[in-house]
C-alpha atoms as a PDB file:
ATOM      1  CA  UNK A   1      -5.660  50.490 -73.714  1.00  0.00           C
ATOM      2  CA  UNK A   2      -4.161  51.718 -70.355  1.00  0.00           C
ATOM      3  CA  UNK A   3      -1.043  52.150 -68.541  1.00  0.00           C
ATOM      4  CA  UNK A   4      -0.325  52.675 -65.282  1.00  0.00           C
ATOM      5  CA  UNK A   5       3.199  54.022 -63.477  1.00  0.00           C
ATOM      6  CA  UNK A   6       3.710  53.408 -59.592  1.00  0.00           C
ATOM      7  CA  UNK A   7       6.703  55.116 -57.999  1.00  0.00           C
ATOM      8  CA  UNK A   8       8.015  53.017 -55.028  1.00  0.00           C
ATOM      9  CA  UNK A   9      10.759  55.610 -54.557  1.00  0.00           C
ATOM     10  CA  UNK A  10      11.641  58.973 -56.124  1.00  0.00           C
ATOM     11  CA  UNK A  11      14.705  59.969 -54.304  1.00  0.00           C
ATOM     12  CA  UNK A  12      18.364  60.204 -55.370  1.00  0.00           C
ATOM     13  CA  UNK A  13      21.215  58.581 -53.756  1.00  0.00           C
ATOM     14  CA  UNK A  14      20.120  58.954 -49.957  1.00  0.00           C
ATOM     15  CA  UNK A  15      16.638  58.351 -48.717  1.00  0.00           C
ATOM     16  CA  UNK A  16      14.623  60.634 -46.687  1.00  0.00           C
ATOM     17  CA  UNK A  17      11.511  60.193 -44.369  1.00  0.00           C
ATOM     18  CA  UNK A  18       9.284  60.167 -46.948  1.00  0.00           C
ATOM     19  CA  UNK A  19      11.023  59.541 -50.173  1.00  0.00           C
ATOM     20  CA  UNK A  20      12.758  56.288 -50.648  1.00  0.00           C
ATOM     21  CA  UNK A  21      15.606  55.597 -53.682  1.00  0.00           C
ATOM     22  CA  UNK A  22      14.722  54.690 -56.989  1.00  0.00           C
ATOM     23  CA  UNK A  23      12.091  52.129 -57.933  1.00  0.00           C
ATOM     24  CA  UNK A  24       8.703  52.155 -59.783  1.00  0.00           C
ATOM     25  CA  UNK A  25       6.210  49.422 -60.992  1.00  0.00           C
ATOM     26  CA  UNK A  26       5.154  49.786 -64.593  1.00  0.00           C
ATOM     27  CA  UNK A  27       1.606  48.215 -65.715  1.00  0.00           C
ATOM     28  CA  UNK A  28       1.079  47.518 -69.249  1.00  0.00           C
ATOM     29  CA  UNK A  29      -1.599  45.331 -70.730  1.00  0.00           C
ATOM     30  CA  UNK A  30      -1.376  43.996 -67.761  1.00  0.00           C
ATOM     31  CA  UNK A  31       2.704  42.911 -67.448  1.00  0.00           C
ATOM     32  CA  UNK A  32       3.826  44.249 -64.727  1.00  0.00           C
ATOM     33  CA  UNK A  33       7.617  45.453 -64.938  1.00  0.00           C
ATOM     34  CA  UNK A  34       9.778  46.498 -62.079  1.00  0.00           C
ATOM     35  CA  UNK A  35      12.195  49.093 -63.337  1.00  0.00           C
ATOM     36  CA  UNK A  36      15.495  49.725 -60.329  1.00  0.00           C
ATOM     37  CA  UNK A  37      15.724  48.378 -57.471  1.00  0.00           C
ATOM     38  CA  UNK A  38      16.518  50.733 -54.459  1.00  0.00           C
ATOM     39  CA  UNK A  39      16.824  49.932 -50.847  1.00  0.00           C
ATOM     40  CA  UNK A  40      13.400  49.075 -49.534  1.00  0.00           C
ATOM     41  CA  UNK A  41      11.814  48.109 -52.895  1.00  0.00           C
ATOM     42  CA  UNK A  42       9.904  45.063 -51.445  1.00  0.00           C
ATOM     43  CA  UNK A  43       8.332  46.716 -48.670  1.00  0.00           C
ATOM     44  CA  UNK A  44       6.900  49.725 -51.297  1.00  0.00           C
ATOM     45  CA  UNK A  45       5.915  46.836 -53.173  1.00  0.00           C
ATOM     46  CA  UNK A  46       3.911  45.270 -50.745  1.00  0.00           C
ATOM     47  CA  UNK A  47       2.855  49.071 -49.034  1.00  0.00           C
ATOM     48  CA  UNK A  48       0.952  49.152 -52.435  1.00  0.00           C
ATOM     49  CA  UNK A  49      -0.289  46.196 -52.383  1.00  0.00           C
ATOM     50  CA  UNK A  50       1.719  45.008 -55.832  1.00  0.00           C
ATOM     51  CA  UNK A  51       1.212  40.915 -56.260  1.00  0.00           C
ATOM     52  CA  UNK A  52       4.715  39.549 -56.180  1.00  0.00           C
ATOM     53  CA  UNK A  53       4.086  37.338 -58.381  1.00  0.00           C
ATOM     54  CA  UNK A  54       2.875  39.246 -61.467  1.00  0.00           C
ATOM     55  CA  UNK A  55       6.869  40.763 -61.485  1.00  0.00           C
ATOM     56  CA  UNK A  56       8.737  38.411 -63.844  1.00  0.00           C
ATOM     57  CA  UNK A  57      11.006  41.024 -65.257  1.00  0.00           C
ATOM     58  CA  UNK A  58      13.381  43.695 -63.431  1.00  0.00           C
ATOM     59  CA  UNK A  59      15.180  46.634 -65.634  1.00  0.00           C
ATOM     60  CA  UNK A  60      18.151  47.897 -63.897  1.00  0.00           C
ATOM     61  CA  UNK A  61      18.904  51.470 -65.032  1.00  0.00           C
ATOM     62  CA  UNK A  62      22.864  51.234 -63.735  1.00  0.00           C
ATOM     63  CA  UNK A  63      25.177  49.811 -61.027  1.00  0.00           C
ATOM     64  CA  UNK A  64      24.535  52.679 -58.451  1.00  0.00           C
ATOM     65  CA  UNK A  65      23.756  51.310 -54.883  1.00  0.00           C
ATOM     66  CA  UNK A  66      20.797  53.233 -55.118  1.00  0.00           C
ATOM     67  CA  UNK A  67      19.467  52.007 -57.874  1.00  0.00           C
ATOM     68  CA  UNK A  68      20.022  48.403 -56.955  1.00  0.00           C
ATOM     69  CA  UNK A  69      20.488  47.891 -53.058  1.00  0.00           C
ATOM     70  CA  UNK A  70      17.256  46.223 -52.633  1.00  0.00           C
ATOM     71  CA  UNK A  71      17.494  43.407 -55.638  1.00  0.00           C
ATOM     72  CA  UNK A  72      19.052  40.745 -53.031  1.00  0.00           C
ATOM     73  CA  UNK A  73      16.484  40.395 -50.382  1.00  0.00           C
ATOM     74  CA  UNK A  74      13.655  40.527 -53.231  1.00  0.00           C
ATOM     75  CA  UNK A  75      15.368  37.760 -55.047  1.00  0.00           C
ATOM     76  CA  UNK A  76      15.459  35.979 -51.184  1.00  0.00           C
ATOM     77  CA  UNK A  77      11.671  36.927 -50.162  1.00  0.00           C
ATOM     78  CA  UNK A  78      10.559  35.573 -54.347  1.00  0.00           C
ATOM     79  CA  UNK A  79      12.159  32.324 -52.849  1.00  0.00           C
ATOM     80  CA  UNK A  80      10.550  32.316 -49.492  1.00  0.00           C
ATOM     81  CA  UNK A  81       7.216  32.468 -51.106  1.00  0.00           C
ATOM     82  CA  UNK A  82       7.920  29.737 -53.471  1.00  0.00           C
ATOM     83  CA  UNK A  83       7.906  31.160 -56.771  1.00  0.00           C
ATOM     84  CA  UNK A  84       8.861  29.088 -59.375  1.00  0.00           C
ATOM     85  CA  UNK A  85       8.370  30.785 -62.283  1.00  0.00           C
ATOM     86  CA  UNK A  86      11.785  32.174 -63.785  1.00  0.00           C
ATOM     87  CA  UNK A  87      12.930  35.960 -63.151  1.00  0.00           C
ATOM     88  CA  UNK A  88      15.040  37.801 -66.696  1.00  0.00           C
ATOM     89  CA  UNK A  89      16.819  40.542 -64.942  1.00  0.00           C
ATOM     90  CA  UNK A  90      17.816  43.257 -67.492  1.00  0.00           C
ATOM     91  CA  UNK A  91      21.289  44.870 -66.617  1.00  0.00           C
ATOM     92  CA  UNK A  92      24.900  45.631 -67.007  1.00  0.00           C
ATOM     93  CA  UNK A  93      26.717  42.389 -67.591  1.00  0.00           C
ATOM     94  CA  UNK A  94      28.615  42.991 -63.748  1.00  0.00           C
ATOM     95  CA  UNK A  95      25.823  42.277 -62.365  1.00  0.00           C
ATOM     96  CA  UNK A  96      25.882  38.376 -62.746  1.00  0.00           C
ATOM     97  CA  UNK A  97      28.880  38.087 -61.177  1.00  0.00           C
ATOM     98  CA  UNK A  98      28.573  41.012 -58.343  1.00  0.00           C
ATOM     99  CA  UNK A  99      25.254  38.884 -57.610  1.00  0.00           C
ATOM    100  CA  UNK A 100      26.656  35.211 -57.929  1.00  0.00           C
ATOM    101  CA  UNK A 101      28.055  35.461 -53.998  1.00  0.00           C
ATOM    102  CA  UNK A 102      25.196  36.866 -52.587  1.00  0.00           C
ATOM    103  CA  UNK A 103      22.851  34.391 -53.895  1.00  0.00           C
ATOM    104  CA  UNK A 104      25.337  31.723 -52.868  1.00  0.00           C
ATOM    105  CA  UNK A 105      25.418  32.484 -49.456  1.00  0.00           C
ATOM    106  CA  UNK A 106      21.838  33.734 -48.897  1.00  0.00           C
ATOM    107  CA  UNK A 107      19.523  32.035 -51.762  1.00  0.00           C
ATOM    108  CA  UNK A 108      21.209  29.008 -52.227  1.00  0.00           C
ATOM    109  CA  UNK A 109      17.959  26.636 -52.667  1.00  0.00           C
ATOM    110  CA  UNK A 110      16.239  29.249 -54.334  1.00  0.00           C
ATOM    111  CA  UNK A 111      12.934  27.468 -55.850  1.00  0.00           C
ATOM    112  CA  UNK A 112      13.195  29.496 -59.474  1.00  0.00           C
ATOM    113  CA  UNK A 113      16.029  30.433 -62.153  1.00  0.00           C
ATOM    114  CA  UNK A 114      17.330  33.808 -62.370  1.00  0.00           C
ATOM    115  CA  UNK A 115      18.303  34.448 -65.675  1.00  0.00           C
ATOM    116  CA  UNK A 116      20.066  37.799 -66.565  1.00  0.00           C
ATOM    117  CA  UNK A 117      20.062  39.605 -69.647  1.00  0.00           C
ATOM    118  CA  UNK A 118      22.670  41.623 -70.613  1.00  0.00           C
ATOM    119  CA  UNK A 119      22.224  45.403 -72.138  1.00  0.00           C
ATOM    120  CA  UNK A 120      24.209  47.287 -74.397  1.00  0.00           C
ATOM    121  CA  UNK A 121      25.042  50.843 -74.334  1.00  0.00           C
ATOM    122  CA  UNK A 122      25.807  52.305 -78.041  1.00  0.00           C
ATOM    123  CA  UNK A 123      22.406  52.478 -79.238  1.00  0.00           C
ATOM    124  CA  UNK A 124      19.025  51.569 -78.465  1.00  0.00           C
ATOM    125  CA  UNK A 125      18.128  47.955 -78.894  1.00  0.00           C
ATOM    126  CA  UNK A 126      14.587  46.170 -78.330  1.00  0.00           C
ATOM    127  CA  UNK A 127      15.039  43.978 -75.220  1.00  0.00           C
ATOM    128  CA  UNK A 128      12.217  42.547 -75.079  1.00  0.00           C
ATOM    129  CA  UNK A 129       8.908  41.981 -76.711  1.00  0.00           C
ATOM    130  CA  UNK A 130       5.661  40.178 -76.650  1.00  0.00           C
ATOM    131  CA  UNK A 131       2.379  39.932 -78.762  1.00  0.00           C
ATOM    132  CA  UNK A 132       0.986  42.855 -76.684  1.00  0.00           C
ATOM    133  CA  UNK A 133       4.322  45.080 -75.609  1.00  0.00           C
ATOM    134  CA  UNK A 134       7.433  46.166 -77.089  1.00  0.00           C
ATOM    135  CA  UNK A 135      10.925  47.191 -74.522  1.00  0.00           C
ATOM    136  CA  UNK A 136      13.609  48.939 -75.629  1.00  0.00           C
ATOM    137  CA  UNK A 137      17.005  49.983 -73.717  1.00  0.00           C
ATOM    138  CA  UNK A 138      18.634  53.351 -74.720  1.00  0.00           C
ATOM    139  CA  UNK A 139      22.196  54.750 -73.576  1.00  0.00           C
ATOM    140  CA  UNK A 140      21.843  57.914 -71.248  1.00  0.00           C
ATOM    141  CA  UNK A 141      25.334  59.989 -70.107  1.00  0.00           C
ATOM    142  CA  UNK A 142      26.046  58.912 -66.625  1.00  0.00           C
ATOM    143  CA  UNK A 143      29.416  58.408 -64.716  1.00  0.00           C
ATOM    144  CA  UNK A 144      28.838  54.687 -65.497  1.00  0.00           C
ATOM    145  CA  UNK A 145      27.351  52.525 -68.231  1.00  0.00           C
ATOM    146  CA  UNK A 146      23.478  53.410 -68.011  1.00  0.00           C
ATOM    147  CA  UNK A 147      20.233  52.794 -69.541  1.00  0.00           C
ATOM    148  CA  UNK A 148      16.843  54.464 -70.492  1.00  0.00           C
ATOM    149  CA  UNK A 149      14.039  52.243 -71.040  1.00  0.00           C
ATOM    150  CA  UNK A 150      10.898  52.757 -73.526  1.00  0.00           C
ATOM    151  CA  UNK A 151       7.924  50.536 -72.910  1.00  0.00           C
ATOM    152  CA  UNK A 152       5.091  51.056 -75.697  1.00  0.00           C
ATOM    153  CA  UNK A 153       2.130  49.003 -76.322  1.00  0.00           C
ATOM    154  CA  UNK A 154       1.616  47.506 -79.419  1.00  0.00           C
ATOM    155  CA  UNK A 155      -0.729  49.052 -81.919  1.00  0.00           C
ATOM    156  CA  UNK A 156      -4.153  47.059 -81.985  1.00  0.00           C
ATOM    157  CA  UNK A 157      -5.697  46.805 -85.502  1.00  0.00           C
ATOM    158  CA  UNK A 158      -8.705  48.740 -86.347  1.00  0.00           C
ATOM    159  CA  UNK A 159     -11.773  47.178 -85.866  1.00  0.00           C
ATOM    160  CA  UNK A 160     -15.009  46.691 -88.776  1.00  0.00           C
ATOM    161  CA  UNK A 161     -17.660  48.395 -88.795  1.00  0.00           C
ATOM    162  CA  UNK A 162     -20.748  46.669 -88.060  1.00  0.00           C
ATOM    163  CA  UNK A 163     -23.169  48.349 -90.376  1.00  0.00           C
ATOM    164  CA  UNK A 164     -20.225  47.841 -92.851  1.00  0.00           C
ATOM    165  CA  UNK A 165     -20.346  44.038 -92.592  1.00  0.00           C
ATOM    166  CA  UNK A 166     -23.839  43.973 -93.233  1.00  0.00           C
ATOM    167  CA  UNK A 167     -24.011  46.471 -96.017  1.00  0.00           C
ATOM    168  CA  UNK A 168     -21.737  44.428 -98.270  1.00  0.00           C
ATOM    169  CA  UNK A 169     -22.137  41.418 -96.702  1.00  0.00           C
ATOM    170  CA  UNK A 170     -18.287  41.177 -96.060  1.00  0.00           C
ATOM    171  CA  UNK A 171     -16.981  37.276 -95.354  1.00  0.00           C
ATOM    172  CA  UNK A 172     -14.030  36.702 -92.547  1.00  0.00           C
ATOM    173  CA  UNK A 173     -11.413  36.658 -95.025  1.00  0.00           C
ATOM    174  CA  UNK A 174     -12.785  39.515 -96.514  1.00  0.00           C
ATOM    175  CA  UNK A 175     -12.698  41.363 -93.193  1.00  0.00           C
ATOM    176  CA  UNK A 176      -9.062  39.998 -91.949  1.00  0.00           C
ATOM    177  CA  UNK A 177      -7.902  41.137 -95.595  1.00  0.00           C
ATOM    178  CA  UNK A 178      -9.425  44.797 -94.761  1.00  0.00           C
ATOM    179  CA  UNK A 179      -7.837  44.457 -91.358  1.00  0.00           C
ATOM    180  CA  UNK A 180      -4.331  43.685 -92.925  1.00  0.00           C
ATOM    181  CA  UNK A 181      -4.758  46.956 -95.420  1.00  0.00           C
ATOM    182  CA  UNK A 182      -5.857  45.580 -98.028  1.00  0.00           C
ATOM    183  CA  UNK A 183      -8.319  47.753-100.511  1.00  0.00           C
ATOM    184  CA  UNK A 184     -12.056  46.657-100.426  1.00  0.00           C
ATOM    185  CA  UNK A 185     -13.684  46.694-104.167  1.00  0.00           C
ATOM    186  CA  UNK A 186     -17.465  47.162-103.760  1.00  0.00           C
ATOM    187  CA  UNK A 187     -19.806  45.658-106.056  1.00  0.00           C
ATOM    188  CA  UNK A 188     -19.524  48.429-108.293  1.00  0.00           C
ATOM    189  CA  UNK A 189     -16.012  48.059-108.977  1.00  0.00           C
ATOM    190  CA  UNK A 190     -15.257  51.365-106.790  1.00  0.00           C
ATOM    191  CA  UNK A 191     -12.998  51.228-103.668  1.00  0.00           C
ATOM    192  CA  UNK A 192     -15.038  51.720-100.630  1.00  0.00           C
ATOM    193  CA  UNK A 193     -13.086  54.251 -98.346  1.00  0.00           C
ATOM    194  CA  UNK A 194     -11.216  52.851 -95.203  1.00  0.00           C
ATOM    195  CA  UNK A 195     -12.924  55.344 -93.066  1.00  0.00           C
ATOM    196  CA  UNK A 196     -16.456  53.485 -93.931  1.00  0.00           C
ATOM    197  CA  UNK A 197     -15.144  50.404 -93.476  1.00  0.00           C
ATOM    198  CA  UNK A 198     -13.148  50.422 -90.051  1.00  0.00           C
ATOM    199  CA  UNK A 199     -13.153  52.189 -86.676  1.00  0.00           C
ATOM    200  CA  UNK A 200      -9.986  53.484 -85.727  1.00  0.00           C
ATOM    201  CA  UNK A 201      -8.109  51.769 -82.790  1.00  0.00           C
ATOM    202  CA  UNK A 202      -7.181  53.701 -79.886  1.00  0.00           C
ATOM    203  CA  UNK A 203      -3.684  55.003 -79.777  1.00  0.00           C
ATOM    204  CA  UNK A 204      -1.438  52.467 -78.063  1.00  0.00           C
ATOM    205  CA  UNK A 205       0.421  54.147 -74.589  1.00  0.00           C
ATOM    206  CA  UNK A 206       3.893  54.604 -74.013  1.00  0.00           C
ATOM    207  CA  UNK A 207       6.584  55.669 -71.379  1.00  0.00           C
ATOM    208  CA  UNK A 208       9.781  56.135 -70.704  1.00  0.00           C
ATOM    209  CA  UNK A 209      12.410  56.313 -67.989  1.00  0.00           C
ATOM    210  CA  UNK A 210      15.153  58.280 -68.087  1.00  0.00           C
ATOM    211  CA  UNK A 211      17.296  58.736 -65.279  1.00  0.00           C
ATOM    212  CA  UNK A 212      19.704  58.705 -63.798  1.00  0.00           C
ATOM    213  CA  UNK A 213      21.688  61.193 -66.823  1.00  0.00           C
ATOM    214  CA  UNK A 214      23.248  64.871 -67.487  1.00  0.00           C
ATOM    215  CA  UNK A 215      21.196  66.847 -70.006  1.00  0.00           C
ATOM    216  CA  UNK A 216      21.317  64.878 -72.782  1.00  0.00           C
ATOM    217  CA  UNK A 217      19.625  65.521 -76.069  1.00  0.00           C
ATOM    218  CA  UNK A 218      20.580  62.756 -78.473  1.00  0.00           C
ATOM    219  CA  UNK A 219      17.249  60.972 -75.846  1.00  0.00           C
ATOM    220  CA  UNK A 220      14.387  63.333 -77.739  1.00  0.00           C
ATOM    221  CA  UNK A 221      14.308  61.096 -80.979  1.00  0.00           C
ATOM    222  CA  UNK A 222      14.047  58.117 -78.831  1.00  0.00           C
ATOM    223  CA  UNK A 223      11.081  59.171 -76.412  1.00  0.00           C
ATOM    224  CA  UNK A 224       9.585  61.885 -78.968  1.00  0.00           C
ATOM    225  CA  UNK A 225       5.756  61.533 -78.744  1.00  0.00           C
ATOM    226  CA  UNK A 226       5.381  59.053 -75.688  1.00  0.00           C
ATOM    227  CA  UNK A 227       2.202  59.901 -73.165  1.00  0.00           C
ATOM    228  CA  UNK A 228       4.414  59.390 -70.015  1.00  0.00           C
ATOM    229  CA  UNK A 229       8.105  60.432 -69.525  1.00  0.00           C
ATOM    230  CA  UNK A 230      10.028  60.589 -66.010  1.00  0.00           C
ATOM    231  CA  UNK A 231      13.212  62.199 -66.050  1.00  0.00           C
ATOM    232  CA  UNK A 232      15.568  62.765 -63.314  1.00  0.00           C
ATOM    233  CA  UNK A 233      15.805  66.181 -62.285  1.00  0.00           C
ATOM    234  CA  UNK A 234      18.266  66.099 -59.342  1.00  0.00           C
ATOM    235  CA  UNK A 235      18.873  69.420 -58.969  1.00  0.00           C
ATOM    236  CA  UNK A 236      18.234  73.238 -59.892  1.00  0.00           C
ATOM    237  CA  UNK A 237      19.595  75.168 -62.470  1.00  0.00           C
ATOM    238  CA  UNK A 238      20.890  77.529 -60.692  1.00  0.00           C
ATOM    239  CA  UNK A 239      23.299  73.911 -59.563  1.00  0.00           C
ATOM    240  CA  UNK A 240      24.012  73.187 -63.391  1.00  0.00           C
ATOM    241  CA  UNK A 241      27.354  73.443 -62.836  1.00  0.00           C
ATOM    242  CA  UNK A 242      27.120  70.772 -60.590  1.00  0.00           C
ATOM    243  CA  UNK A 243      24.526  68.535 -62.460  1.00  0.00           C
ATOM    244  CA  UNK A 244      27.317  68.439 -65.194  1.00  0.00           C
ATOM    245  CA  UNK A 245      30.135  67.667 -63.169  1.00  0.00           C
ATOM    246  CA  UNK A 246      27.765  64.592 -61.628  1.00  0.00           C
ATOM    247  CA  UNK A 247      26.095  63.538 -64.566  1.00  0.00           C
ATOM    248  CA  UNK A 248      22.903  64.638 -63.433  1.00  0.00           C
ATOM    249  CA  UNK A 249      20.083  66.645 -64.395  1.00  0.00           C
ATOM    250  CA  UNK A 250      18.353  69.778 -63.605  1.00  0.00           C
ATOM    251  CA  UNK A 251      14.317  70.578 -63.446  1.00  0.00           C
ATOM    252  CA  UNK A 252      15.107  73.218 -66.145  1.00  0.00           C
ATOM    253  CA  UNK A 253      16.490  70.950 -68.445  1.00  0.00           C
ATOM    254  CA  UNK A 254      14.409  67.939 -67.620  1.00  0.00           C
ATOM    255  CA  UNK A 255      11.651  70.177 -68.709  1.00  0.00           C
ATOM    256  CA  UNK A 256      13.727  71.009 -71.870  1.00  0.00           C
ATOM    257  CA  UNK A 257      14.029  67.804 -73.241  1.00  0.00           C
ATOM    258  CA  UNK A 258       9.946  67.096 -72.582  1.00  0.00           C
ATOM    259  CA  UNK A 259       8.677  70.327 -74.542  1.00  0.00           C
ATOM    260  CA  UNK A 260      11.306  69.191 -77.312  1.00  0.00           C
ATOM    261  CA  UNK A 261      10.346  65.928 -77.729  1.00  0.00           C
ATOM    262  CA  UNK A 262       6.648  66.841 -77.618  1.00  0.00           C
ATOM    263  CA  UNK A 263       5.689  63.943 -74.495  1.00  0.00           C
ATOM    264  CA  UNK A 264       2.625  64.236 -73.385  1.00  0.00           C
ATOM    265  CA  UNK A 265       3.503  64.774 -69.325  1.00  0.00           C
ATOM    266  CA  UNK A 266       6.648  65.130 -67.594  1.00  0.00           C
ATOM    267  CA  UNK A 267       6.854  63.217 -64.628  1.00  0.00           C
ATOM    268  CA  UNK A 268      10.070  64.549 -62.456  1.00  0.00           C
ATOM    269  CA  UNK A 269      12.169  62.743 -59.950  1.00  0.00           C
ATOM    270  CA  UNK A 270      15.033  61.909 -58.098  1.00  0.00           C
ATOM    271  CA  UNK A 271      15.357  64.827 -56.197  1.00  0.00           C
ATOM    272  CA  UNK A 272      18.743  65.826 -54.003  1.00  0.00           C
ATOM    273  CA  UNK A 273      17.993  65.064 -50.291  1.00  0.00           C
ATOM    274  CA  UNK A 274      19.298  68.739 -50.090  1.00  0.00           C
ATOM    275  CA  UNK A 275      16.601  70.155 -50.752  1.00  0.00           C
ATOM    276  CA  UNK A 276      13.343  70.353 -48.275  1.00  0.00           C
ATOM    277  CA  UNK A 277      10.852  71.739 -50.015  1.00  0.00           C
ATOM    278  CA  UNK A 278      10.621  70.887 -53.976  1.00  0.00           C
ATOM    279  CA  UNK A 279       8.349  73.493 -54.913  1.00  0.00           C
ATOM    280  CA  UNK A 280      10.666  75.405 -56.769  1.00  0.00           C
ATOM    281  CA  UNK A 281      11.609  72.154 -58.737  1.00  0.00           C
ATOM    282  CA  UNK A 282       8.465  72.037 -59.852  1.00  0.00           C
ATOM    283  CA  UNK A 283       8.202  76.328 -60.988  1.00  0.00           C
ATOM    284  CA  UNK A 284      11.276  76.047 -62.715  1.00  0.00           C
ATOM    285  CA  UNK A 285       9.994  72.973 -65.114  1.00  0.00           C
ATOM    286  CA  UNK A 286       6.240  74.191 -65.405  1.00  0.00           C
ATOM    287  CA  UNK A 287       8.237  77.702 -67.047  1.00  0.00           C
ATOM    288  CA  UNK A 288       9.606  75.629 -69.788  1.00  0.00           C
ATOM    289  CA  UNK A 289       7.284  72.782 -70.033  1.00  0.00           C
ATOM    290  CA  UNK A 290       3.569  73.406 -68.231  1.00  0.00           C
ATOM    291  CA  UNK A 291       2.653  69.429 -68.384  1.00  0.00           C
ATOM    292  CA  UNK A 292       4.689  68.190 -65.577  1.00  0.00           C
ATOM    293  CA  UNK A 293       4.379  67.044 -62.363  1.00  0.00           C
ATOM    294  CA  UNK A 294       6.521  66.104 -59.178  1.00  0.00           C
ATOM    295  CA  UNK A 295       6.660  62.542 -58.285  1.00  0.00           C
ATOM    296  CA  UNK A 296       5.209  61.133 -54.496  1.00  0.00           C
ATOM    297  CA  UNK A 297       6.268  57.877 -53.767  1.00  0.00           C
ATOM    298  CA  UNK A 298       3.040  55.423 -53.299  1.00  0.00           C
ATOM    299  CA  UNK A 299       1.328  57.728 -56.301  1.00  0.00           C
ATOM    300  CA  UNK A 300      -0.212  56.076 -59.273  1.00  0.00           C
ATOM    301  CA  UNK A 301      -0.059  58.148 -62.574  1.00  0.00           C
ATOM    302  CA  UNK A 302      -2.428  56.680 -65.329  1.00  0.00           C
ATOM    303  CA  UNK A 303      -2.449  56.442 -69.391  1.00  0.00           C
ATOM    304  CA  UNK A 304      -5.960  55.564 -70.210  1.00  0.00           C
ATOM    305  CA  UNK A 305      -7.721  55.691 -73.824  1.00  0.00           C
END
């Protein structure tokens, strides 16, 4: 079981140099799930050499420019390469009809459907789900309507024990029963214990996005536990004042709600253009919560078991 996070951009509203806005690619038994959409998404996308194709769903976070700016000319180059395999786009309900003109007058003979999905933002809701991956959407405190996201594999079953099947010569609906929970009476008329029966399965690996958002704790029941977190962590504490009065977050409290909810690494981001050098980002989280990290754009971070 493995999961794999790409950032594509880890900047906040404006783009620098080397940091563009908001995008990552998430891969997860092996979907791959393209979560914001900032300016210059596609050519990240292809800079890391992510197959086009394999991207059949897009999460939008919120309506912020940067967060969306580069959705329209991936929807046009999807067309140019002749997909035709449908595209769910998970947003805000404005988007269908802040999109319909665009892709009126610049994707008119587009090859595929575009079918958007419309979140809600009172409580967190499973958006979408599969035999191998669960998605769920979960309200954040932003100046406008926004969403976290929680991607978790689904827990595999444990698997029999070989010397088991041959040491009480257990039949296939014998070992699907044990599979399902069911008790296993030996010939003796004694349980046998699980333990001697199965092999544990692997933990299944989970993430979650949260940003963009002012410190906001009602998140750490939501995320508690999961491997990966990235949290926006715009500015420094010493700017908390500021972080309130935008809705955003510092590297203080980023760190905060990580070593609360017990996640397993802290993955910071969307860092003010104001500052230069994000070392002391980075200091002031690692005091509160040790297992984080800044974010590159074009880095991979990996959940392997």
């Amino acid at each position: 079981m493995s999961l794999s996070l790409t950032i594509l951009g880890s900047n906040s509203a404006l783009p620098t140099s080397d940091r563009y806005p908001t995008a990552q690619i998430l891969r997860v038994s092996e979907r791959f799930f393209l979560i914001d959409c900032g300016e210059g998404t596609q050519m990240q996308l292809r800079r890391n050499k992510i197959n086009f194709s394999k991207i059949n769903h897009i999460f939008l976070s919120h309506l912020h420019g940067d967060h969306v700016f580069g959705l329209i000319g991936l929807i046009s180059t999807f067309g140019l390469l002749g997909r035709r395999k449908a595209l769910t786009i998970h947003a805000h309900e404005d988007l269908k009809g802040l999109m319909q003109p665009h892709l009126e007058y610049f994707c008119a003979d587009l090859p595929y459907q575009i079918v958007f999905s419309e979140l809600t933002y009172d409580e967190p809701k499973v958006i979408y789900e599969d035999k191998k991956v669960v998605v769920k959407s979960f309200p954040l405190s932003h100046r406008v309507p926004t969403c976290g996201f929680l991607f978790q594999e689904k827990q595999k079953q444990a698997n029999i024990r070989k010397e088991a099947i041959e040491k009480y010569q257990l039949t296939v609906p014998e070992i699907v029963a044990i599979k399902d929970g069911q008790e296993f009476i030996g010939e003796d008329g004694v349980p046998v214990p699980g333990e001697e029966l199965m092999i544990p399965a692997p933990k299944s690996c989970s993430y979650a996005f949260c940003s963009d958002t002012r410190y906001y704790r009602r998140v750490i029941p939501v995320i508690e536990d999961v491997d990966l977190l990235y949290h926006e962590a715009t500015f420094l504490h010493e700017l908390k004042d500021l972080a309130k009065r935008t809705s955003h977050t510092t590297a203080k409290q980023a760190a905060t709600i990580a070593r609360d909810a017990r996640v397993g690494k802290l993955l910071l981001g969307h860092f003010s253009s104001r500052y230069k050098d994000l070392t002391p980002l980075l200091s002031e989280a690692k005091s509160v919560f040790d297992a984080t990290v800044l974010v590159s754009d074009n880095q991979t971070y990996t959940i392997e078991r």
